[in-house]
N, C-alpha and C. Protein backbone atom coordinates (compact mmCIF):
# COMPACT_ATOMS: atom_id res chain seq x y z
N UNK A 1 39.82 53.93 129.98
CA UNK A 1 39.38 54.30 128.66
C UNK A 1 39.22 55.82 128.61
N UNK A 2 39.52 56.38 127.49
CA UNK A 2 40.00 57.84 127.37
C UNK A 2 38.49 58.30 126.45
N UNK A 3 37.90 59.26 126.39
CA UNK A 3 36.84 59.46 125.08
C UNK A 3 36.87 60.86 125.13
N UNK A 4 36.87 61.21 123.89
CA UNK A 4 37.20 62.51 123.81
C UNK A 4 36.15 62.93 122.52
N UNK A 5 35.43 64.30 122.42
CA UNK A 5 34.75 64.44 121.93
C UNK A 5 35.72 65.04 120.18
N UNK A 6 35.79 64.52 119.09
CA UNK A 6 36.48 65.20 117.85
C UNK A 6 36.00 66.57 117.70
N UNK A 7 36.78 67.84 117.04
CA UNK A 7 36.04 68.97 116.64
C UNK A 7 34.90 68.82 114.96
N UNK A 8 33.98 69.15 115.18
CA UNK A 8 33.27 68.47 113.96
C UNK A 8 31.69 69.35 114.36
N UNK A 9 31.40 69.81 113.36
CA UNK A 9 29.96 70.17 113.05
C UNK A 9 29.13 69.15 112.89
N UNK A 10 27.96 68.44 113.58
CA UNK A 10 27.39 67.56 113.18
C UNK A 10 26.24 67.73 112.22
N UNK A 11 26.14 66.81 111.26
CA UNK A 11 24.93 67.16 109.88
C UNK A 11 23.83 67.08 110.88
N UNK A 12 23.13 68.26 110.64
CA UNK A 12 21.68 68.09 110.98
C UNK A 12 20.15 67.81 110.26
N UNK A 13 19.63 67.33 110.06
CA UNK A 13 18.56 67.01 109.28
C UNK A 13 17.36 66.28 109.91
N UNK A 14 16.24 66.83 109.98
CA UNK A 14 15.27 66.17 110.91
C UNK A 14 14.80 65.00 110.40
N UNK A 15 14.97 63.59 111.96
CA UNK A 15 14.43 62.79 111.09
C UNK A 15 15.54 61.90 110.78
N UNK A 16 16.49 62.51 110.73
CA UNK A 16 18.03 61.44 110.58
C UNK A 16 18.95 61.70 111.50
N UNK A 17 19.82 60.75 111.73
CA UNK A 17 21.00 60.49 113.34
C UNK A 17 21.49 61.93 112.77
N UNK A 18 21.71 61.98 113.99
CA UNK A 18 23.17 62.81 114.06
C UNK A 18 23.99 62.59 114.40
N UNK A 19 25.68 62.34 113.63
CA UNK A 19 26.40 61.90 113.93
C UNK A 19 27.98 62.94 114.26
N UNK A 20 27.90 62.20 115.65
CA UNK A 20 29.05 62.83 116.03
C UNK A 20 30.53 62.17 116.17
N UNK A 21 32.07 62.60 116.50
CA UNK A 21 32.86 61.83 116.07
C UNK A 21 33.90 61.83 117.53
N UNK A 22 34.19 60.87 118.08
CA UNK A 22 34.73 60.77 119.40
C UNK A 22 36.15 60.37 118.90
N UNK A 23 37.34 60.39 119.83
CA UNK A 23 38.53 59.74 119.63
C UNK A 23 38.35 58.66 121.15
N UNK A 24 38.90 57.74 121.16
CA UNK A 24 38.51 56.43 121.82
C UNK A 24 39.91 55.67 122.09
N UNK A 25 40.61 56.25 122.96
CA UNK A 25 41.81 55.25 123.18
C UNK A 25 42.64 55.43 122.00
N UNK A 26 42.69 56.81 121.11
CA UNK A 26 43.53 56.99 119.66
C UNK A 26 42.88 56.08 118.71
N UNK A 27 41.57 55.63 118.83
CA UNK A 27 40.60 55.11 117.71
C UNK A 27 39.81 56.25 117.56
N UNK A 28 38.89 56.19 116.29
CA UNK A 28 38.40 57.27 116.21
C UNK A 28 36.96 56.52 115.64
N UNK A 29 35.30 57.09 116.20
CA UNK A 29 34.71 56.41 116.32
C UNK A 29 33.65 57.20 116.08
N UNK A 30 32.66 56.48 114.82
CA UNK A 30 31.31 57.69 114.90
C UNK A 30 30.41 57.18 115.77
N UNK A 31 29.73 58.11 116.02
CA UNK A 31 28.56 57.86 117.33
C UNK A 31 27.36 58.71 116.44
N UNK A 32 26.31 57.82 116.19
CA UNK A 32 25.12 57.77 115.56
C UNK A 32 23.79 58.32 116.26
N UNK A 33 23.60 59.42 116.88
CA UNK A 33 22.14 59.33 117.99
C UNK A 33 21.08 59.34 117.05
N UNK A 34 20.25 58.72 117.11
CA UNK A 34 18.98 58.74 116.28
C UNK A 34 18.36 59.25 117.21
N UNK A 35 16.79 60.51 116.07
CA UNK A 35 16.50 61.34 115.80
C UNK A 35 15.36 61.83 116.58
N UNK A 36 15.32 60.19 117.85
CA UNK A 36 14.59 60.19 118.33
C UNK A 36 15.05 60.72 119.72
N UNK A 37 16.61 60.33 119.76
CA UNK A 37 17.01 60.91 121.01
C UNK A 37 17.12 62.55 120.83
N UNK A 38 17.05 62.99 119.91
CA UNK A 38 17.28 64.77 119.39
C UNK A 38 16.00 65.02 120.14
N UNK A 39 14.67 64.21 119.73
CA UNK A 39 13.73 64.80 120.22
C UNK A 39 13.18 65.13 121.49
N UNK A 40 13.57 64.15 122.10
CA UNK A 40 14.22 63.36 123.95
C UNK A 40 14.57 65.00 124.38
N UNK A 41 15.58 65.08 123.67
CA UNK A 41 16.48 66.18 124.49
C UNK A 41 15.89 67.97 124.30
N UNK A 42 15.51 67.87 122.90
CA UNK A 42 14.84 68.90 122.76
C UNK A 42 13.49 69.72 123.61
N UNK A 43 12.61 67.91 124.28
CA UNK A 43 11.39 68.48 125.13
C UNK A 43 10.48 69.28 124.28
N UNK A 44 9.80 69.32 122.78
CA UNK A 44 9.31 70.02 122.37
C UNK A 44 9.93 71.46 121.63
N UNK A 45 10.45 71.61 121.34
CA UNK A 45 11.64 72.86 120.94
C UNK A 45 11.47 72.53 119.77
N UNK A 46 11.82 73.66 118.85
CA UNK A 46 11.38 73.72 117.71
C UNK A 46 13.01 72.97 116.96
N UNK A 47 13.72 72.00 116.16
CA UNK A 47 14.71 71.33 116.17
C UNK A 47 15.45 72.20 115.04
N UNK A 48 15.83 73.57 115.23
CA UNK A 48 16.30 74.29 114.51
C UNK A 48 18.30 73.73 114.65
N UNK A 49 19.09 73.79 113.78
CA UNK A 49 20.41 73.32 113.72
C UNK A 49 21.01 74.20 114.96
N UNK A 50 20.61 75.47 115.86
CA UNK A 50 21.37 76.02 116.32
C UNK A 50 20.40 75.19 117.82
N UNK A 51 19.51 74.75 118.14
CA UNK A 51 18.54 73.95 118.96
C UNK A 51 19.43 72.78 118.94
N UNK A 52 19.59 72.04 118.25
CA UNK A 52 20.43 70.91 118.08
C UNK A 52 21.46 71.07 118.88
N UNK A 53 22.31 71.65 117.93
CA UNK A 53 23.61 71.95 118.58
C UNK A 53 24.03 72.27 120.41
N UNK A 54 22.76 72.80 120.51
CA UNK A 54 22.59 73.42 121.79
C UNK A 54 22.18 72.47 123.10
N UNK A 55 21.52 71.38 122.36
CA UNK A 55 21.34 70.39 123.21
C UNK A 55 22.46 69.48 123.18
N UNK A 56 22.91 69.03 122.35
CA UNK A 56 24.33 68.53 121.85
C UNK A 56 25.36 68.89 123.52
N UNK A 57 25.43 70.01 123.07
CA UNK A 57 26.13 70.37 124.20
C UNK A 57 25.80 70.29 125.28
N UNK A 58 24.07 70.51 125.77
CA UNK A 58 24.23 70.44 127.30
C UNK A 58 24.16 68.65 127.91
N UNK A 59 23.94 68.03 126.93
CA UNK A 59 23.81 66.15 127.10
C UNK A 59 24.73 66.06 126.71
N UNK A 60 26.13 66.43 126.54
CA UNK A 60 27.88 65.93 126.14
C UNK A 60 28.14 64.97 127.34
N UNK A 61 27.55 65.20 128.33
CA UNK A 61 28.33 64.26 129.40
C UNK A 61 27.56 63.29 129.70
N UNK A 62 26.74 63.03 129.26
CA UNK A 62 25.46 61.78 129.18
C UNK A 62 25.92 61.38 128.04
N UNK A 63 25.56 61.83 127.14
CA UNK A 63 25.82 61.15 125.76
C UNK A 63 27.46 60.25 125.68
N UNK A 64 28.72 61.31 126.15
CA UNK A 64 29.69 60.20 126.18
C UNK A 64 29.89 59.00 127.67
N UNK A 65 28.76 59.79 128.39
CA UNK A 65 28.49 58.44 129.76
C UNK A 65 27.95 56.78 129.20
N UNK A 66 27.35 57.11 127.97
CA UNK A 66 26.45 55.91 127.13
C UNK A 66 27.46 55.35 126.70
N UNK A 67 28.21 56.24 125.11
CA UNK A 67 28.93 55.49 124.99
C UNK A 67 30.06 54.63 125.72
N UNK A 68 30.56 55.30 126.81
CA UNK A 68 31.64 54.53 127.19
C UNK A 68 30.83 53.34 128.01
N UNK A 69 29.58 53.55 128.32
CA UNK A 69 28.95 51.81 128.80
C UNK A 69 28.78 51.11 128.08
N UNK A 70 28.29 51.64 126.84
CA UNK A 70 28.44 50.58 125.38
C UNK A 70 30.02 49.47 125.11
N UNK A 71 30.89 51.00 125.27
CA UNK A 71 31.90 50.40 125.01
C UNK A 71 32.34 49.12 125.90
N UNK A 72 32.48 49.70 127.14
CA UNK A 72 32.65 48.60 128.13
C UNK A 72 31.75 47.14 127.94
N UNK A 73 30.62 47.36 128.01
CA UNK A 73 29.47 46.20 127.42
C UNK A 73 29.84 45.67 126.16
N UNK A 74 30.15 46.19 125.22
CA UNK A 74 30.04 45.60 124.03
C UNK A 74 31.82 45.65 123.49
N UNK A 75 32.79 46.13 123.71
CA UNK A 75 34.11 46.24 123.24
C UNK A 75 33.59 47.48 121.87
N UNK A 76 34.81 47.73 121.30
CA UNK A 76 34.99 49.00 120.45
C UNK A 76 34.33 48.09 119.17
N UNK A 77 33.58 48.91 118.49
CA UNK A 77 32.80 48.30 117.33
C UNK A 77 33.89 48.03 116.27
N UNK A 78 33.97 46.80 115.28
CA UNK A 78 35.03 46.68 114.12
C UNK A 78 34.73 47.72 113.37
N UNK A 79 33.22 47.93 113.13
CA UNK A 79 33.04 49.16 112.15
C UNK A 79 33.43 50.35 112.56
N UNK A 80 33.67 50.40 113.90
CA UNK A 80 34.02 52.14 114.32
C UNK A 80 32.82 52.67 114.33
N UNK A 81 31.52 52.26 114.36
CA UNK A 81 30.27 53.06 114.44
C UNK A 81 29.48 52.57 115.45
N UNK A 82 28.75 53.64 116.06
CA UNK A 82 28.00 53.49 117.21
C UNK A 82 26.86 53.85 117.06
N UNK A 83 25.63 53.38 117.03
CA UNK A 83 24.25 53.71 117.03
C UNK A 83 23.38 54.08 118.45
N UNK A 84 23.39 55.26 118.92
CA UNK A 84 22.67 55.27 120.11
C UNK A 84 20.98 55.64 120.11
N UNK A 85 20.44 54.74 120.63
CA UNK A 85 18.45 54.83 120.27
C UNK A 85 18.27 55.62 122.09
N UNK A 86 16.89 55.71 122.01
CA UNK A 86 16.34 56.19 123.32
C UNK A 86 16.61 55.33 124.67
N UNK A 87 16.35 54.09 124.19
CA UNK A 87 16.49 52.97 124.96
C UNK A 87 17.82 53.09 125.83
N UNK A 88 19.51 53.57 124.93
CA UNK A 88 20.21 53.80 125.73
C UNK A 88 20.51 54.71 126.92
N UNK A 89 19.11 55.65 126.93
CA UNK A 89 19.13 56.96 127.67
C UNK A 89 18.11 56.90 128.79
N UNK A 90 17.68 55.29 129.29
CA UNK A 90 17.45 54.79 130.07
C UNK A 90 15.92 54.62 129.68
N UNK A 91 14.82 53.97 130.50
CA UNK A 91 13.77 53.60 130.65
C UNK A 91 12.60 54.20 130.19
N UNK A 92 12.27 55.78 130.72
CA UNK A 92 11.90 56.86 130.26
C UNK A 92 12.14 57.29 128.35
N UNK A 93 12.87 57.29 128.53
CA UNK A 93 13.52 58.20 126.70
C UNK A 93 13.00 56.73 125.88
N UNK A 94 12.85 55.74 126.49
CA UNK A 94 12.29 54.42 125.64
C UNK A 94 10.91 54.65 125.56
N UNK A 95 10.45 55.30 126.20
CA UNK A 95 8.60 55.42 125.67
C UNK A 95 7.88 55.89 124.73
């Protein structure tokens, strides 16, 4: 399985997913992190769009490590959408 991150600005807004857009085997697939995992990653940081972004990037290889266990676990969604909560970011990020 191939996953590749799309070029795309993700909407930021506190409080709501942020959604980012993967290509998936030449499917193309949104990936949903809710707002809780922003906060996860942030550690207290003030969740400014350039904060975001910034974490975005340094969890790129976690974040598509999830999805592709999703994928594997669950097959490619019919909707093409992926919802990732804390819970997927293991034990810890669930508290």
């Amino acid at each position: 399985m191939h996953i590749q991150k799309l070029p795309a600005e993700p909407r930021v807004q506190s409080g709501f997913p942020v959604e980012q857009l993967y290509g998936v085997d030449g499917k193309t697939l949104r990936v949903d992190i809710e707002w809780k995992v922003i906060e996860m990653f942030l550690a207290g940081a003030t969740p400014t769009i350039d904060a975001v972004q910034a974490v975005l990037r340094t969890h790129q290889q976690e974040i598509e490590r999830v999805v592709q266990a999703r994928l594997f676990a669950q097959g490619f969604p019919l909707s093409n959408d992926l919802v990732l909560t804390p819970a997927d970011f293991g034990a810890a990020a669930a508290r």
